[in-house]
PDB file of N, CA and C in Angstrom:
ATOM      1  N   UNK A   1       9.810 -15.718 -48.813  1.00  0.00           N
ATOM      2  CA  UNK A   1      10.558 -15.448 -50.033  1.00  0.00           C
ATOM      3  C   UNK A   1      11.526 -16.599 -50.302  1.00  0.00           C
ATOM      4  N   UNK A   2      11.752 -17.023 -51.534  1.00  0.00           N
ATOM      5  CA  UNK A   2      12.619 -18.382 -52.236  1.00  0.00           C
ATOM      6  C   UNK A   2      14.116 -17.584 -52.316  1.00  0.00           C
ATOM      7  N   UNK A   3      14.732 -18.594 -51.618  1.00  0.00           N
ATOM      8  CA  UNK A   3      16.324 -18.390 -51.717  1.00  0.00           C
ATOM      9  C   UNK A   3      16.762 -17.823 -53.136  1.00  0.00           C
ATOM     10  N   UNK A   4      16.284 -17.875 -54.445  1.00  0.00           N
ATOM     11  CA  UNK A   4      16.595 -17.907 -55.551  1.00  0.00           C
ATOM     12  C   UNK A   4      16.907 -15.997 -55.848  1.00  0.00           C
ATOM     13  N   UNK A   5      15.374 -15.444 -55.537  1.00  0.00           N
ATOM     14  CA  UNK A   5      15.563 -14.270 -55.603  1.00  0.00           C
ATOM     15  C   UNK A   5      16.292 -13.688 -54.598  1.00  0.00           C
ATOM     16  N   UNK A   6      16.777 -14.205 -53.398  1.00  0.00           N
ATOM     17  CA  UNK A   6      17.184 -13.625 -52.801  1.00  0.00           C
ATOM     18  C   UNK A   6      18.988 -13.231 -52.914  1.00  0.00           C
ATOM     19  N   UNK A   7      19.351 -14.584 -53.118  1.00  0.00           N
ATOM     20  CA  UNK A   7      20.511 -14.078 -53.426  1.00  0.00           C
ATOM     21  C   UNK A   7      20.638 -13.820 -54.735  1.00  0.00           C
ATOM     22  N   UNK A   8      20.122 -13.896 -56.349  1.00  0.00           N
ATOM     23  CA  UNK A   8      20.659 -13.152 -57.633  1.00  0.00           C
ATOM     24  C   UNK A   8      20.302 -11.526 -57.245  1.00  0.00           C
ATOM     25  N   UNK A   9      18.982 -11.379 -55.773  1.00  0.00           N
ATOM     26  CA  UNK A   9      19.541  -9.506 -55.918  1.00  0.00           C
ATOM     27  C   UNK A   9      20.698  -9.531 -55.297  1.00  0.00           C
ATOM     28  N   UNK A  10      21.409 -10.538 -53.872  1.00  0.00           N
ATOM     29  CA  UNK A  10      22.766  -9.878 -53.332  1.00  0.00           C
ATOM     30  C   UNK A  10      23.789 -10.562 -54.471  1.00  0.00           C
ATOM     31  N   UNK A  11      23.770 -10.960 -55.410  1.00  0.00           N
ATOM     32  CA  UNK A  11      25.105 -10.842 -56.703  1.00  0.00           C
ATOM     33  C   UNK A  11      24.918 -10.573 -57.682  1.00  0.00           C
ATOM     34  N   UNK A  12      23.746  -9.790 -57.627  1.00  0.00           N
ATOM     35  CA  UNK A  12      23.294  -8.187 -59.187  1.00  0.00           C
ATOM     36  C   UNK A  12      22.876  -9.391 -60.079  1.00  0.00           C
ATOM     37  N   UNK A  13      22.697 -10.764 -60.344  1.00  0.00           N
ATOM     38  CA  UNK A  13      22.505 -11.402 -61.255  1.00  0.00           C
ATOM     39  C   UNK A  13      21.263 -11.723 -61.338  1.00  0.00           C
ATOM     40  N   UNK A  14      20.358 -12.088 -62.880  1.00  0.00           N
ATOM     41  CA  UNK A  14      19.321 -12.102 -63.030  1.00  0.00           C
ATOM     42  C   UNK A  14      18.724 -13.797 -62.367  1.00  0.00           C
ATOM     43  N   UNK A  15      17.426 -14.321 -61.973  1.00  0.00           N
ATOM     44  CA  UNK A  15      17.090 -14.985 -61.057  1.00  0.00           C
ATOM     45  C   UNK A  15      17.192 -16.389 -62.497  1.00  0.00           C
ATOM     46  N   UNK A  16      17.008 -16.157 -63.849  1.00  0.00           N
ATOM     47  CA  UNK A  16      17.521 -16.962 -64.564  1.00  0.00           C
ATOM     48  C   UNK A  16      18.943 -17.589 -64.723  1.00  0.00           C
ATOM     49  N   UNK A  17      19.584 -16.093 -64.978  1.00  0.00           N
ATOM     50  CA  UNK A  17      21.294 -16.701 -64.991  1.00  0.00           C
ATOM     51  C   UNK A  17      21.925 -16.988 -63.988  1.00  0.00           C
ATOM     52  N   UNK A  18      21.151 -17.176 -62.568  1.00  0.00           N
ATOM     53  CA  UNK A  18      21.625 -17.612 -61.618  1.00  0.00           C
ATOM     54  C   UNK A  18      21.506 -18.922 -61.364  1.00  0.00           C
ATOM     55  N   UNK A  19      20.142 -19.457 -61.897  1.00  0.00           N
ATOM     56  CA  UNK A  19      19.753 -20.937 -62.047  1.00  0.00           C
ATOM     57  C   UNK A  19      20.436 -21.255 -62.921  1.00  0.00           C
ATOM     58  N   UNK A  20      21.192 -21.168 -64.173  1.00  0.00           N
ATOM     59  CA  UNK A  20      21.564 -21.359 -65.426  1.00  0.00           C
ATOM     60  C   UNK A  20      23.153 -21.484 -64.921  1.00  0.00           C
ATOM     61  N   UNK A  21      24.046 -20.955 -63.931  1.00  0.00           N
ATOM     62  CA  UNK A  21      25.068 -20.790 -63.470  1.00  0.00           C
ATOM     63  C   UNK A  21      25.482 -22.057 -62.053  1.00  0.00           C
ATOM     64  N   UNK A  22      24.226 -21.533 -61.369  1.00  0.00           N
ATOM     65  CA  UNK A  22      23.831 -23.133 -60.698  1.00  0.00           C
ATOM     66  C   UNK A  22      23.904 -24.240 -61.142  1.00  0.00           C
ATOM     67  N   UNK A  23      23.025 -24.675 -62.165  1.00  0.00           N
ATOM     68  CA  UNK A  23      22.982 -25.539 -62.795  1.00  0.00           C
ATOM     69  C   UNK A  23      24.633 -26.119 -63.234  1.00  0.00           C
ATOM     70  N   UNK A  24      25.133 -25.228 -64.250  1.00  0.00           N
ATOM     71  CA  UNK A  24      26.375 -25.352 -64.925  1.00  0.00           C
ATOM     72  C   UNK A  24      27.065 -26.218 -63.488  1.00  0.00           C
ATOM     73  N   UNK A  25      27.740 -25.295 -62.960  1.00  0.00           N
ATOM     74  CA  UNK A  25      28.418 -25.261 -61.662  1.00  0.00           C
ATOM     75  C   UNK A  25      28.082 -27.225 -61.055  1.00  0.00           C
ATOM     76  N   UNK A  26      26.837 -27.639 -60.739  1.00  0.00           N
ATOM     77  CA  UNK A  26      26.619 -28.842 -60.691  1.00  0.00           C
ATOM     78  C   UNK A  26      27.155 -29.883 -61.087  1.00  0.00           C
ATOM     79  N   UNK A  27      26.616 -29.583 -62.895  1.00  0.00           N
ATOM     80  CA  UNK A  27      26.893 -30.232 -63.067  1.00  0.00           C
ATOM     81  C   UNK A  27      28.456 -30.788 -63.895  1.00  0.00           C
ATOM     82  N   UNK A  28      29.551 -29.699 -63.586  1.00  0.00           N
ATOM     83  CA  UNK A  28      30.928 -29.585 -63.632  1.00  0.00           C
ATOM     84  C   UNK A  28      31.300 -30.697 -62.609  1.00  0.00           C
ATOM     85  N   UNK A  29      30.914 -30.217 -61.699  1.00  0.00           N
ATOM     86  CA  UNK A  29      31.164 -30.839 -60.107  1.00  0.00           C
ATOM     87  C   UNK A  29      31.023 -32.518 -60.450  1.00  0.00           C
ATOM     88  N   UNK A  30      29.560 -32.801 -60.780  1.00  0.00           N
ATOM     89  CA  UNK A  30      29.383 -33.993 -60.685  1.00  0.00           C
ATOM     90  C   UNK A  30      30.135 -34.763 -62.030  1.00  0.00           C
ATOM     91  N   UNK A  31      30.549 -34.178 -62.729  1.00  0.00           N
ATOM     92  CA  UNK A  31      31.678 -34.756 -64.189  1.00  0.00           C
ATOM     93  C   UNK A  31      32.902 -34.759 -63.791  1.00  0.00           C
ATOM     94  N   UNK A  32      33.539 -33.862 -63.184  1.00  0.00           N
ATOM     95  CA  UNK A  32      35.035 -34.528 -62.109  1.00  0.00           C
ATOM     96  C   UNK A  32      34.437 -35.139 -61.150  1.00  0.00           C
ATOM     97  N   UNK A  33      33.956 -35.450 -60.997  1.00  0.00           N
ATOM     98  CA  UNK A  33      33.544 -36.695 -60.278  1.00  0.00           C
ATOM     99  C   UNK A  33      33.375 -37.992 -60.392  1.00  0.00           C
ATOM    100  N   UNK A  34      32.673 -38.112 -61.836  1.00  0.00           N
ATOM    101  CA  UNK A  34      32.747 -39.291 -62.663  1.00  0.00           C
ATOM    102  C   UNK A  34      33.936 -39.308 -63.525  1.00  0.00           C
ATOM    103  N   UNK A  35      34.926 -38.865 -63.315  1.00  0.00           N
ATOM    104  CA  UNK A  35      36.006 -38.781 -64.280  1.00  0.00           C
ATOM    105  C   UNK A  35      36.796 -39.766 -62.786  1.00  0.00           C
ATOM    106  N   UNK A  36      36.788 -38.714 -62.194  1.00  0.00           N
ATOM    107  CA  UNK A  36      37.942 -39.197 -60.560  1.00  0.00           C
ATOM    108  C   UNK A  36      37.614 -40.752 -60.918  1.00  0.00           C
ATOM    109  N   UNK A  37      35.801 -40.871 -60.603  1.00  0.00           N
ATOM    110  CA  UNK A  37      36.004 -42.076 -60.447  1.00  0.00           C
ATOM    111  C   UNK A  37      36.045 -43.318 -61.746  1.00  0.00           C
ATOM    112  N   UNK A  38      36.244 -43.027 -62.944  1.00  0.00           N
ATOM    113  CA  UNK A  38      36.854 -43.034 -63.997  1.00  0.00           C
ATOM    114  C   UNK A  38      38.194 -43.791 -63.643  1.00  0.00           C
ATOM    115  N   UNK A  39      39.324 -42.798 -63.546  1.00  0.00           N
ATOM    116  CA  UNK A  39      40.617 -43.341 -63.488  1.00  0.00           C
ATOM    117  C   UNK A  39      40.924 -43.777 -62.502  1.00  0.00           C
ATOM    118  N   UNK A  40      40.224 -43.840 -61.143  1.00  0.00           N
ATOM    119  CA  UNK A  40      40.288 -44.896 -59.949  1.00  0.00           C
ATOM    120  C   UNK A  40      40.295 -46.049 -61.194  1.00  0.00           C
ATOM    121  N   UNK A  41      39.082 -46.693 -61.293  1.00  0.00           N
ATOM    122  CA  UNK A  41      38.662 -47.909 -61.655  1.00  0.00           C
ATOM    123  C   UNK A  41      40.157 -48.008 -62.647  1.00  0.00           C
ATOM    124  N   UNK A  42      40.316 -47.429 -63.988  1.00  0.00           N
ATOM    125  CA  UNK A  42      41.033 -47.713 -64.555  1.00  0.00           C
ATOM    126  C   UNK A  42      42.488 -48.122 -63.932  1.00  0.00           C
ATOM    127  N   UNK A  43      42.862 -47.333 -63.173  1.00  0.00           N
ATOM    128  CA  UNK A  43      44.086 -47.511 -61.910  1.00  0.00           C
ATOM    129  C   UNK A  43      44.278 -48.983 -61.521  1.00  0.00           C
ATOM    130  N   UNK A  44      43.160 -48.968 -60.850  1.00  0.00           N
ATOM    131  CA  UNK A  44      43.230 -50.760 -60.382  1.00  0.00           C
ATOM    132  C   UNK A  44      43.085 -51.659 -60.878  1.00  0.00           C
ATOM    133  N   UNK A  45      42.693 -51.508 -62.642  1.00  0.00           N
ATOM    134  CA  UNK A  45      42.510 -52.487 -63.239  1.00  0.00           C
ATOM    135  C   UNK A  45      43.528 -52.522 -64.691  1.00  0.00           C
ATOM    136  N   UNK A  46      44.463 -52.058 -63.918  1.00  0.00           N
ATOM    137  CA  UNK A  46      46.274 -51.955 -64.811  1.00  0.00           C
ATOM    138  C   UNK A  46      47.024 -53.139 -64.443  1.00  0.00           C
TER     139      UNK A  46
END
């Protein structure tokens, strides 16, 4: 059995809006990320 269904049955959520929430969640993560490293660069080049 795929991890996917397994946990949207243990958090009642459907096996779509769990990928769709996943997803989101990612790619939040990886945009403060490119932001951080955003105002690094800008930082050192003041």
């Amino acid at each position: 059995m795929s991890a996917i269904p397994k946990i949207s049955s243990m958090l009642n959520m459907g096996k779509e809006n769990l990928e769709k929430e996943s997803l989101k969640t990612y790619l939040h993560v990886k945009l403060r990320r490119c932001e951080s490293e955003i105002f690094n660069i800008a930082k050192k080049n003041r």
